[in-house]
N, C-alpha and C. Protein backbone atom coordinates (compact mmCIF):
# COMPACT_ATOMS: atom_id res chain seq x y z
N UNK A 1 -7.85 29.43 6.70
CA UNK A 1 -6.45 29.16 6.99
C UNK A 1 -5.68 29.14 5.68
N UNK A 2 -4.54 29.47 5.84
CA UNK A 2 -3.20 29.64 4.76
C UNK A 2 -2.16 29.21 5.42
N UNK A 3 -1.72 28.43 4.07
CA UNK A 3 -0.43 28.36 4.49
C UNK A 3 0.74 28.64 3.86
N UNK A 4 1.86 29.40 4.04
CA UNK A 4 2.95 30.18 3.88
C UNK A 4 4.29 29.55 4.24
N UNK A 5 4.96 29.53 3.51
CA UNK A 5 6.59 28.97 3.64
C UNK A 5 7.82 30.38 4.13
N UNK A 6 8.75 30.68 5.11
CA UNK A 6 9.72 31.32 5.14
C UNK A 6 10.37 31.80 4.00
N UNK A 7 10.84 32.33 3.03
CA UNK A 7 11.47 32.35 2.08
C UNK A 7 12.28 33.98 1.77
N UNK A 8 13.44 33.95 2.53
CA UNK A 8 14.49 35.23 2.55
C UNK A 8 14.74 35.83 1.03
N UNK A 9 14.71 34.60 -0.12
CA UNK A 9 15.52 35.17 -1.25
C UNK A 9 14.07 35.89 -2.11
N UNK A 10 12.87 35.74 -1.68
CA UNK A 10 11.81 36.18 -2.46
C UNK A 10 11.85 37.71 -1.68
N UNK A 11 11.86 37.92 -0.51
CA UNK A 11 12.02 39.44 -0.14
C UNK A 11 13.15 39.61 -0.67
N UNK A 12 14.50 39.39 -1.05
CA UNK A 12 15.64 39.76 -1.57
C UNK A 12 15.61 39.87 -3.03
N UNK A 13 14.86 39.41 -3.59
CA UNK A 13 14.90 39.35 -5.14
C UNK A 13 14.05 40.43 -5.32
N UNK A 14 12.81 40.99 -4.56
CA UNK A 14 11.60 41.93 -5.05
C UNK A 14 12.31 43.41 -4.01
N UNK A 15 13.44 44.32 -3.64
CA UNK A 15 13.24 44.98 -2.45
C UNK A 15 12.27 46.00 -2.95
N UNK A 16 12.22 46.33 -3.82
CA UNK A 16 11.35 47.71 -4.43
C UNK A 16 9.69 47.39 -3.61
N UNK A 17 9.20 46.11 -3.92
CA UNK A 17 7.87 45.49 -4.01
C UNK A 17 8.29 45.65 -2.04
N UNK A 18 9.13 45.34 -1.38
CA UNK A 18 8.88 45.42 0.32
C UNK A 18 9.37 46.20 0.71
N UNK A 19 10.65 47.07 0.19
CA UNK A 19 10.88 48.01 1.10
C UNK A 19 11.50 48.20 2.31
N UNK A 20 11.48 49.13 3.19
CA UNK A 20 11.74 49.02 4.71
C UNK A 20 10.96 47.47 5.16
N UNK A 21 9.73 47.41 4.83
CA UNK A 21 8.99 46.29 5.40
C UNK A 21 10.07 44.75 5.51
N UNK A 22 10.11 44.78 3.98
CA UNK A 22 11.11 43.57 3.96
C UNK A 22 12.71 43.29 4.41
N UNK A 23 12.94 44.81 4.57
CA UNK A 23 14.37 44.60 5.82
C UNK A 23 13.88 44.03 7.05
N UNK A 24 13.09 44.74 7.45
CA UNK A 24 12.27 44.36 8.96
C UNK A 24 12.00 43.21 9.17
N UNK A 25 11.42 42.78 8.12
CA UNK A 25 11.21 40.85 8.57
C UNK A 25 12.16 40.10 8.19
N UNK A 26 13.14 40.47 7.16
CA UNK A 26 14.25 39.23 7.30
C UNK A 26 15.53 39.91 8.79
N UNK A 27 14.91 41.10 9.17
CA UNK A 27 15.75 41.33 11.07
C UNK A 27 15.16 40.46 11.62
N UNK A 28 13.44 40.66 11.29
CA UNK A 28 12.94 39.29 12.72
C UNK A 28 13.62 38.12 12.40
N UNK A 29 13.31 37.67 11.14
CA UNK A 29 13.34 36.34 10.98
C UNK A 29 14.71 35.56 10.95
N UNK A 30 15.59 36.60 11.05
CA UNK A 30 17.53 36.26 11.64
C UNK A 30 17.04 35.93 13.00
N UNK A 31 16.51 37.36 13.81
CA UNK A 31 16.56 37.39 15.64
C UNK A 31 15.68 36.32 15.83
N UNK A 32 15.11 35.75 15.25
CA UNK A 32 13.75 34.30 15.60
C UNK A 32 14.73 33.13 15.19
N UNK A 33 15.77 33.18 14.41
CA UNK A 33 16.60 31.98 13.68
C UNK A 33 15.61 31.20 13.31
N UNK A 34 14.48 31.98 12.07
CA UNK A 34 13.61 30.80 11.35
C UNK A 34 14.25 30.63 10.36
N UNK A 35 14.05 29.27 9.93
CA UNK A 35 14.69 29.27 8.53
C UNK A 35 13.98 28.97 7.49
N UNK A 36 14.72 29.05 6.47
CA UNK A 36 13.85 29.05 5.18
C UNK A 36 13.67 27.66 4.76
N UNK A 37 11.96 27.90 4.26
CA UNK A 37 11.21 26.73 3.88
C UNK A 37 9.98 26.18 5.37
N UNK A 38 10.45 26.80 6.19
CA UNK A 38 9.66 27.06 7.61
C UNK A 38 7.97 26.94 7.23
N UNK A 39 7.34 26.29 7.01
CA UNK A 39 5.97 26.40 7.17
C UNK A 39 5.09 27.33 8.18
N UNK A 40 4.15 27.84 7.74
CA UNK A 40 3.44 28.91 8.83
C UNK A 40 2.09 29.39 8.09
N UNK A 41 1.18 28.27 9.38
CA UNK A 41 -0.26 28.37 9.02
C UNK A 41 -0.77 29.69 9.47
N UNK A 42 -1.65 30.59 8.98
CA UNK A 42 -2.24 31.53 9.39
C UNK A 42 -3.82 31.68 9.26
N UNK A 43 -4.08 32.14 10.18
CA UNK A 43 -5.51 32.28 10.32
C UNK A 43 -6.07 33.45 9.31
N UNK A 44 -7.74 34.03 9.29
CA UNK A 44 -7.57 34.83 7.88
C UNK A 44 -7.29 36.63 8.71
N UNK A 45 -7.13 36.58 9.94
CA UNK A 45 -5.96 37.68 9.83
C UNK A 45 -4.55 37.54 10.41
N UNK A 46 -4.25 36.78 9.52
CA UNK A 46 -2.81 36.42 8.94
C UNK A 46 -2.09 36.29 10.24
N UNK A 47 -2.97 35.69 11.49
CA UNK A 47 -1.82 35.60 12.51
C UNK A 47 -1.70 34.14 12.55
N UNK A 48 -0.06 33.79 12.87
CA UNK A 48 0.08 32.14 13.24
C UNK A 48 -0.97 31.44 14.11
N UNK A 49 -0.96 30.45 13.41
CA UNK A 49 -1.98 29.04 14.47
C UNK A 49 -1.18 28.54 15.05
N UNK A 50 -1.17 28.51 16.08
CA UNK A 50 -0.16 27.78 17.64
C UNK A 50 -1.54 26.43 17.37
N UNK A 51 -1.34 25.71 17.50
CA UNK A 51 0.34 24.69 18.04
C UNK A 51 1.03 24.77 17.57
N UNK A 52 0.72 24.39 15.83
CA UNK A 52 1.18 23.99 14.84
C UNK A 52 2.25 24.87 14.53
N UNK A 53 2.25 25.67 14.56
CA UNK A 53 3.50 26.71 13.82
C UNK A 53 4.62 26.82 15.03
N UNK A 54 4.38 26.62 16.15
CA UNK A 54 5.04 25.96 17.12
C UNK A 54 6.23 24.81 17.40
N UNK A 55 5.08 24.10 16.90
CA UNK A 55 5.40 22.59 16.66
C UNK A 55 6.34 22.31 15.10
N UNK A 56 6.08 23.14 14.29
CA UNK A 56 7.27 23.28 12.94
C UNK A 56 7.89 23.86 13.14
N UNK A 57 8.42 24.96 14.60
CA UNK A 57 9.24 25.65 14.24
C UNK A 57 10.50 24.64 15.11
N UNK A 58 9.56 24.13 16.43
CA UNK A 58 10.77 23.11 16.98
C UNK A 58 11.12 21.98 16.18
N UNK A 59 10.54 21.30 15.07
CA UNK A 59 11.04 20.35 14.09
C UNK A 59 12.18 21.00 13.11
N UNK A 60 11.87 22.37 12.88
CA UNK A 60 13.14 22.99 11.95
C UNK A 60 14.12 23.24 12.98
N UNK A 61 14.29 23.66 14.37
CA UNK A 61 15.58 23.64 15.12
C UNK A 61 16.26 22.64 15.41
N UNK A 62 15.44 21.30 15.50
CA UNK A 62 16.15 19.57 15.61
C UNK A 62 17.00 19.83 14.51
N UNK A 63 16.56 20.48 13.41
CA UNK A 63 17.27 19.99 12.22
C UNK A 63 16.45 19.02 11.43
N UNK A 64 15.52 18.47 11.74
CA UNK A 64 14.35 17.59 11.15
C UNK A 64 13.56 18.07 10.18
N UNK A 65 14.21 18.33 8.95
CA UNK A 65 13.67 18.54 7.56
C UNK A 65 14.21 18.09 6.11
N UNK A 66 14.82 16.65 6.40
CA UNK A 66 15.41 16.40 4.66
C UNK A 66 14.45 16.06 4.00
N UNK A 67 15.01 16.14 2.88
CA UNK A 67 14.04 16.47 1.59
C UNK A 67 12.81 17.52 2.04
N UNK A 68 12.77 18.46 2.31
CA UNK A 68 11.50 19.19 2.25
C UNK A 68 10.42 18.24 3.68
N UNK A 69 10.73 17.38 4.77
CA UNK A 69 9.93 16.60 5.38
C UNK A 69 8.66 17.62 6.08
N UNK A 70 9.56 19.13 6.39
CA UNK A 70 8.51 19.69 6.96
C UNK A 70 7.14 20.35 5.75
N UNK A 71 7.57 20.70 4.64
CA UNK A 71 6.66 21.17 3.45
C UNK A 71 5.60 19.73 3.62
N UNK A 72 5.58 18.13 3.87
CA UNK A 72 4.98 17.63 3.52
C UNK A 72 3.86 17.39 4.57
N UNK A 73 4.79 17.92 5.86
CA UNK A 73 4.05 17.94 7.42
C UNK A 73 3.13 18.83 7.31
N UNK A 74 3.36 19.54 7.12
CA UNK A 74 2.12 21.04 6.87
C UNK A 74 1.24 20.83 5.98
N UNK A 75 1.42 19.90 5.24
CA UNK A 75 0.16 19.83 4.26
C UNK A 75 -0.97 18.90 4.83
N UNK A 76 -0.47 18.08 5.86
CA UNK A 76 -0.66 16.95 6.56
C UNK A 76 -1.69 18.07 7.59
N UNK A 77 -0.71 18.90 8.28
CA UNK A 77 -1.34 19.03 9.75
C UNK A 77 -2.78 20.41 9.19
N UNK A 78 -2.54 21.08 7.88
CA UNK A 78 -3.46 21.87 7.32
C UNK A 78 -5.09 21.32 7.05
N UNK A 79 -4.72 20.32 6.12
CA UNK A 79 -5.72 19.27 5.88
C UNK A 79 -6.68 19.12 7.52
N UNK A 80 -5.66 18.30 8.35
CA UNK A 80 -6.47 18.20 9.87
C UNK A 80 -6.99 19.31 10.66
N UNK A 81 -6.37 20.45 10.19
CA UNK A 81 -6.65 21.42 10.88
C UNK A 81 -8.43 22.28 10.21
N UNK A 82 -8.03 22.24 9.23
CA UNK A 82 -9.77 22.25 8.24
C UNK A 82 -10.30 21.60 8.60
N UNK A 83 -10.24 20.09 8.58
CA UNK A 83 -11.28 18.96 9.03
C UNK A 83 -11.57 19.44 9.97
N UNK A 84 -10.92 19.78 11.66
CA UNK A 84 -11.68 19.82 12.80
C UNK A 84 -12.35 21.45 12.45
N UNK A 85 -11.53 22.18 11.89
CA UNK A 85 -12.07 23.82 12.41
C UNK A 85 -13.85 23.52 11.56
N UNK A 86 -14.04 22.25 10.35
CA UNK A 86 -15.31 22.39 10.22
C UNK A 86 -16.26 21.74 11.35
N UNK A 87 -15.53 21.24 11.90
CA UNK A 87 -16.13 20.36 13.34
C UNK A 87 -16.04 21.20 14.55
N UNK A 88 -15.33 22.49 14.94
CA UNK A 88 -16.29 23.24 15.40
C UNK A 88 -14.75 23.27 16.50
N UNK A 89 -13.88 22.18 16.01
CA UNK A 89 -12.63 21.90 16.97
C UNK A 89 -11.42 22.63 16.66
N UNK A 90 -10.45 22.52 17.49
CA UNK A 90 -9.24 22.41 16.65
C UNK A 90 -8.33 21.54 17.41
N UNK A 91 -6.85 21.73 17.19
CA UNK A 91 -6.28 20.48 17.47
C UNK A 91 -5.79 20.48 19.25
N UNK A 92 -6.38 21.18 19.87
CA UNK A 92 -5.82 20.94 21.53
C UNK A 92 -7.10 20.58 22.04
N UNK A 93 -8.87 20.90 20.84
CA UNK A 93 -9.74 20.21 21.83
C UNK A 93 -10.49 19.07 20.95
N UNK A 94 -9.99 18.73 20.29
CA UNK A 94 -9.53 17.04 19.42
C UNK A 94 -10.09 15.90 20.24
N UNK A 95 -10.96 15.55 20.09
CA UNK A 95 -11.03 13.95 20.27
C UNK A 95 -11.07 13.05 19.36
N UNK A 96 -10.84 12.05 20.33
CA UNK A 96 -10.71 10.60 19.29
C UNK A 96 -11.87 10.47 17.90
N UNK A 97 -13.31 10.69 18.35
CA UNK A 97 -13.84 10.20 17.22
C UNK A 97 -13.60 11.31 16.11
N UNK A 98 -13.41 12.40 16.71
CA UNK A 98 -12.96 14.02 15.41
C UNK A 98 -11.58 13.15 14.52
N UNK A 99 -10.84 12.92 15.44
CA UNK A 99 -9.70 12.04 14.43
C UNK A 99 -10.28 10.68 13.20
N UNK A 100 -11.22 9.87 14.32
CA UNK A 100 -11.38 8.69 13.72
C UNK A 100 -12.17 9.11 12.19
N UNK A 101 -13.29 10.18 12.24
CA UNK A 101 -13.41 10.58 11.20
C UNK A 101 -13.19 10.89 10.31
N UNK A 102 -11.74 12.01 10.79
CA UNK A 102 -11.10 12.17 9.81
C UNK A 102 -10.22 11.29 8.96
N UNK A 103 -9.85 10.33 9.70
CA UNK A 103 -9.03 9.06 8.83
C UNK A 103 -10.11 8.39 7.83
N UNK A 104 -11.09 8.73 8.51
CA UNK A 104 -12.40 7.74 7.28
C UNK A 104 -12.75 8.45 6.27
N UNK A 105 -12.82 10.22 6.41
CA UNK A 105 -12.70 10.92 5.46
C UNK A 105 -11.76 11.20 4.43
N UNK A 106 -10.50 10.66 4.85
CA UNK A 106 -9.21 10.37 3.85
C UNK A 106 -9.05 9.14 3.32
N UNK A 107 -9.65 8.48 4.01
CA UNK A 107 -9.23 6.75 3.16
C UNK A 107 -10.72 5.69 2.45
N UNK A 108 -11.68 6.91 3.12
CA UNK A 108 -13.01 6.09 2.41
C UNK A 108 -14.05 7.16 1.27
N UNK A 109 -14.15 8.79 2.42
CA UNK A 109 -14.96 9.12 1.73
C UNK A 109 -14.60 10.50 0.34
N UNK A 110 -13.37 10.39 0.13
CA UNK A 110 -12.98 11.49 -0.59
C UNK A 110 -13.32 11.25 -1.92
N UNK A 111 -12.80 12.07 -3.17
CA UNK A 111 -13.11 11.27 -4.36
C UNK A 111 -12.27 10.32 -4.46
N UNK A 112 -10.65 10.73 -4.15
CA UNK A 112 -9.75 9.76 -4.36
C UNK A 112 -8.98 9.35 -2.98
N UNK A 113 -9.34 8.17 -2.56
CA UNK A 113 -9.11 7.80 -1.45
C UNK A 113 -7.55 7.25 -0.84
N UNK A 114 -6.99 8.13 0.17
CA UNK A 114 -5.40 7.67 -0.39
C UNK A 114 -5.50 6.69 0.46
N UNK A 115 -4.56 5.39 0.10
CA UNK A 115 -4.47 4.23 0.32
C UNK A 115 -3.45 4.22 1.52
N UNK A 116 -3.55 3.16 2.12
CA UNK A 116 -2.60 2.38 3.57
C UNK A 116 -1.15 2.77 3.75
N UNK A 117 -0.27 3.19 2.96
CA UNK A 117 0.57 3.29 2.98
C UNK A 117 0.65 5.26 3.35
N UNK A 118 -0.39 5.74 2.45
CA UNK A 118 0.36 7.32 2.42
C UNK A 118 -0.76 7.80 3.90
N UNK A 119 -1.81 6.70 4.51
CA UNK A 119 -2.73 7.25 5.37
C UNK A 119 -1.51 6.90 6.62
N UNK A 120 -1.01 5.21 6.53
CA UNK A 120 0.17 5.49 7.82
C UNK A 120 1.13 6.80 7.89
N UNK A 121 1.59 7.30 6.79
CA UNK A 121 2.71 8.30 7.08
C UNK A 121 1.81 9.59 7.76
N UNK A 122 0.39 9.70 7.10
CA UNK A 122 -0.15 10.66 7.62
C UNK A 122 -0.57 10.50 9.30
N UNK A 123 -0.64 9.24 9.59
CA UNK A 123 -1.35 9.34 11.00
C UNK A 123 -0.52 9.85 12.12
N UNK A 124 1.09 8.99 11.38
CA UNK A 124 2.57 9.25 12.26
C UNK A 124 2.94 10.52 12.33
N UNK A 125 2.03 11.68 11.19
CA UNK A 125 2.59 13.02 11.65
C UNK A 125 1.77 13.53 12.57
N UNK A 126 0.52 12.89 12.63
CA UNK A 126 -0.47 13.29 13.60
C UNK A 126 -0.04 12.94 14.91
N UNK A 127 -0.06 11.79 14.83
CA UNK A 127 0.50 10.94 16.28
C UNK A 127 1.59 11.91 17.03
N UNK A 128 2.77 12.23 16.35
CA UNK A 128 3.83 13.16 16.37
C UNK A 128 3.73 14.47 17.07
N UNK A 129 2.51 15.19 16.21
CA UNK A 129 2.14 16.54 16.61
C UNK A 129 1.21 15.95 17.75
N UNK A 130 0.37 15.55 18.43
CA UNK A 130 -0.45 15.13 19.62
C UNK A 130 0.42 14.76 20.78
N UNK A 131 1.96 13.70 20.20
CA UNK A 131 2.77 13.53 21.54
C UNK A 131 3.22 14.66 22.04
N UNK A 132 3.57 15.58 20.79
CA UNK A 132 4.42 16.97 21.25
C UNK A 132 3.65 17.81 22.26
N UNK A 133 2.11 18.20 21.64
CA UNK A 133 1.37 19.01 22.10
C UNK A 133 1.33 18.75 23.92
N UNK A 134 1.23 16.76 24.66
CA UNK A 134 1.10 16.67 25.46
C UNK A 134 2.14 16.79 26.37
N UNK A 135 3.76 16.70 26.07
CA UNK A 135 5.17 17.03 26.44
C UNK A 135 4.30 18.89 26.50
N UNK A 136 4.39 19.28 25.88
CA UNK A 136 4.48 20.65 25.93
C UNK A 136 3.49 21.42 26.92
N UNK A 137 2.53 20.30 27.54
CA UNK A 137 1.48 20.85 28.46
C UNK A 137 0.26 21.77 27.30
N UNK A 138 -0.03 21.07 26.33
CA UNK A 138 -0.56 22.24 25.16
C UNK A 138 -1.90 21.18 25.52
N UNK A 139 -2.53 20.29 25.55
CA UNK A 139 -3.23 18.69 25.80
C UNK A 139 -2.57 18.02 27.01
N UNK A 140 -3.83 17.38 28.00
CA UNK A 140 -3.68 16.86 29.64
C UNK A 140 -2.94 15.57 28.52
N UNK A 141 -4.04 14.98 27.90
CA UNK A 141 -3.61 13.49 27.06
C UNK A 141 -4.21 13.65 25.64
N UNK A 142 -3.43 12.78 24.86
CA UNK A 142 -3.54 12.43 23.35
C UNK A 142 -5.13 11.78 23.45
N UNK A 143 -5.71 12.38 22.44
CA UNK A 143 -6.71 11.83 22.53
C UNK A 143 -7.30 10.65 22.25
N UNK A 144 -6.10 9.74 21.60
CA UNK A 144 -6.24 8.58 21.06
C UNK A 144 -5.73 7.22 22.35
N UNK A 145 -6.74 6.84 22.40
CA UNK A 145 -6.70 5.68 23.46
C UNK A 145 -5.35 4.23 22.42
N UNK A 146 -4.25 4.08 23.30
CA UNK A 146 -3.83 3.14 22.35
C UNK A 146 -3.66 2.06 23.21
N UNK A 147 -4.48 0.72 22.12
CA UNK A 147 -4.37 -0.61 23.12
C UNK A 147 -3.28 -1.12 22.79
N UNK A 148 -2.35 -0.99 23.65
CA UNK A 148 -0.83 -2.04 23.29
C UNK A 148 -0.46 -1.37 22.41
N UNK A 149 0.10 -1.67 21.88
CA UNK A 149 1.15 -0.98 20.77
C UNK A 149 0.27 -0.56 19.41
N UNK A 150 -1.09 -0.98 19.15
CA UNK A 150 -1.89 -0.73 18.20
C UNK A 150 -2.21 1.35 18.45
N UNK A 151 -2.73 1.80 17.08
CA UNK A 151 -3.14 3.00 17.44
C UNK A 151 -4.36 3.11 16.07
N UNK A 152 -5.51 4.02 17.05
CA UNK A 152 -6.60 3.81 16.20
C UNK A 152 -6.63 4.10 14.97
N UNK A 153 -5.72 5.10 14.66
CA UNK A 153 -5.21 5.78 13.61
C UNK A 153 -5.00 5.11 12.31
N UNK A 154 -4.28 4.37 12.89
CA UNK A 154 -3.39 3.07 11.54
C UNK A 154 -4.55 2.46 10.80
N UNK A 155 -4.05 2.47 9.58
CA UNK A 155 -4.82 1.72 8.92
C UNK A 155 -4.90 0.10 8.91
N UNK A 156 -3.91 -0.85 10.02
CA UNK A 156 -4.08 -1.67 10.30
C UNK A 156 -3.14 -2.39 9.45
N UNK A 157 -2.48 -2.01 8.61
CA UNK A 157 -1.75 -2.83 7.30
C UNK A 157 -0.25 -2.85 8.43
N UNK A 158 0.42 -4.36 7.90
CA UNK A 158 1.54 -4.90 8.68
C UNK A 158 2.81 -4.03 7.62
N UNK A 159 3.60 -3.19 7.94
CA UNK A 159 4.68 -2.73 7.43
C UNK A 159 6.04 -3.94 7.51
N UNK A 160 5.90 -4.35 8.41
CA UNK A 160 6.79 -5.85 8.43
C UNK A 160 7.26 -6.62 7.82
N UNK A 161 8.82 -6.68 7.43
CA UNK A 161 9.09 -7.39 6.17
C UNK A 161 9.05 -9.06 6.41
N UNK A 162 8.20 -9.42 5.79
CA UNK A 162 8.27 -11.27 6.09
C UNK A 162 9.33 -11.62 5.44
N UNK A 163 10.49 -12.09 5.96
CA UNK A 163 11.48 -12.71 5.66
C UNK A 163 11.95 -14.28 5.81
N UNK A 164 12.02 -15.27 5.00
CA UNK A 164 12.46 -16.48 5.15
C UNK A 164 13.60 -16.87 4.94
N UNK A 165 14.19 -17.54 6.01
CA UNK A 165 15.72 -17.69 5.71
C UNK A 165 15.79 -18.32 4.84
N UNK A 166 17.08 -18.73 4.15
CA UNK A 166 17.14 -19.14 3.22
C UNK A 166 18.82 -20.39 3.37
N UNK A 167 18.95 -21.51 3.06
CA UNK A 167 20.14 -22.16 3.02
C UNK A 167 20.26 -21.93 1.97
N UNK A 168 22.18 -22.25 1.61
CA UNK A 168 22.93 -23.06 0.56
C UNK A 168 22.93 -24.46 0.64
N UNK A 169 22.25 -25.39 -0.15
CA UNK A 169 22.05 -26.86 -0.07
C UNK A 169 23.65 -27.36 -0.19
N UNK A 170 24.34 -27.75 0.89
CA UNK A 170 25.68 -28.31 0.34
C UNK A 170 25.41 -29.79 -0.23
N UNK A 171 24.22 -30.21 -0.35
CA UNK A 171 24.31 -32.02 -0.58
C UNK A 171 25.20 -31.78 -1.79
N UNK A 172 25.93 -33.09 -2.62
CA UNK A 172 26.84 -32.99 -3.61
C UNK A 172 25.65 -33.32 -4.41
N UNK A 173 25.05 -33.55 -4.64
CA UNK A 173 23.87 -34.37 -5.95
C UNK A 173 22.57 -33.09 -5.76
N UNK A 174 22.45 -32.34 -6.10
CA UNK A 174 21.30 -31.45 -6.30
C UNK A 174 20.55 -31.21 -7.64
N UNK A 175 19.74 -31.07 -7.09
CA UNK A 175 19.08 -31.38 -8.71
C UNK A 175 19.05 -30.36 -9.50
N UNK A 176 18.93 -30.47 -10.58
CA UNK A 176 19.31 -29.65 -11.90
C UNK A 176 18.32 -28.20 -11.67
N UNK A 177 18.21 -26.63 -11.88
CA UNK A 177 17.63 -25.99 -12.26
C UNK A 177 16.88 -26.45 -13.21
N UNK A 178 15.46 -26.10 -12.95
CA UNK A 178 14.43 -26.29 -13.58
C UNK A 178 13.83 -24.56 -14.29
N UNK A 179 12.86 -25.23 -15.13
CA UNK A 179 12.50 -23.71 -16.09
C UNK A 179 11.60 -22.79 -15.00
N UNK A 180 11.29 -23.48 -14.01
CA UNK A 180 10.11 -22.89 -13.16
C UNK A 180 10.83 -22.55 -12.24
N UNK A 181 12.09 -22.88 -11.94
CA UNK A 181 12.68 -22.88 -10.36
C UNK A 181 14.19 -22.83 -11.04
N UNK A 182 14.20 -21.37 -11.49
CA UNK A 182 15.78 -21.72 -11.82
C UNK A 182 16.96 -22.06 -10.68
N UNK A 183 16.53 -21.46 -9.49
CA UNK A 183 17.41 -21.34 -8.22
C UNK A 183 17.09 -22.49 -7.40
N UNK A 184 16.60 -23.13 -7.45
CA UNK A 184 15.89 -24.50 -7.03
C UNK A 184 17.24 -25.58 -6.68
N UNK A 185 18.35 -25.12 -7.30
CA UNK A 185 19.72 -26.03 -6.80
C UNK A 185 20.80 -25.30 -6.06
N UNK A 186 20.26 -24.15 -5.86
CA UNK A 186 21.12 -23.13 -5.07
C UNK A 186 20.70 -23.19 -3.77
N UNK A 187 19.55 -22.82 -3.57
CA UNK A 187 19.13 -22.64 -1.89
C UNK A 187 17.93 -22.84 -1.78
N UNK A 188 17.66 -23.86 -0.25
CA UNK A 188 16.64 -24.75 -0.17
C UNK A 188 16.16 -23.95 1.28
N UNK A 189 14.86 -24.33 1.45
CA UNK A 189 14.75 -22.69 2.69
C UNK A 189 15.05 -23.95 3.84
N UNK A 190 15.22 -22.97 4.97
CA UNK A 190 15.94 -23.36 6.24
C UNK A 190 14.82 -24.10 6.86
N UNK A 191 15.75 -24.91 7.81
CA UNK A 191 14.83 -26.23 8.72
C UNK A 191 14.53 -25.65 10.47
């Protein structure tokens, strides 16, 4: 598998190097309204992998790409897509433990193991591409069993900001800022 980005001004900058060819595909790629920066996995004869190229092309028509979001999705759904094709899968005959592995293969057994924070963003693009696939009739169900609002996916870490309220002490006599507690006469936490 490869993966390939849309890009109009690289056939426009080379025409000598494409030719007729490269008129021809920036006609398709007007009459398709892909746009540029479009991700597009290909197999090794260079034809698109459905879902996925599917599934990025309806995220670029939402309009759902600032900052580059889809360049980072594709690197996401490429990665998963290797993992299962060495498992013999791919992503419409996916099960849970093919996933669960693969999260253990990203957060335990790699050399560099990416940590809780960049494995949640990764699971949410997974999660994402699996809801789509089952809206789309592409998968009967997601293969991930979720109890309650938990999903096996997550690395379990609380994103939740713990917040404590906080008062303004109106008593008139408050005691002096201290070297340890400079704010210690400003605001006393709530009752």
């Amino acid at each position: 598998m490869d993966l390939f980005f849309v890009s109009r001004t690289r056939v426009l900058d080379r025409p000598a190097l494409f030719g007729d060819v490269g008129a021809e595909a920036l006609r398709r790629l007007d009459y398709r309204a892909l746009p540029d920066r479009l991700p597009v996995i290909v197999d090794t004869a260079m034809r698109p992998m459905e879902p996925a190229c599917s599934w990025f092309r309806h995220r670029a028509y939402l309009g759902r790409d600032p900052e580059d979001t889809l360049r980072h999705y594709a690197y996401i759904v490429l990665r998963l897509m290797e993992f299962l094709a060495e498992r013999g899968r791919d992503l419409s005959t996916a099960v849970e433990s093919d996933l669960v592995a693969y999260r253990r293969s990203r957060t335990e057994l790699q050399d560099v193991p990416v940590g809780g924070t960049g494995w949640d963003r990764e699971a949410s693009v997974i999660n994402t591409l699996l809801d789509w696939m089952v809206r789309q009739r592409l998968r009967r169900a997601s293969p991930l069993r979720a109890a309650g609002s938990s999903n096996p996916l997550s690395s379990g870490m609380s994103r939740d900001m713990d917040i404590r309220h906080l008062t303004l002490d109106s008593s008139a006599e408050s005691p002096k800022p201290t070297a340890s507690h400079p704010r210690s006469s400003i605001c006393t936490p709530a009752q």
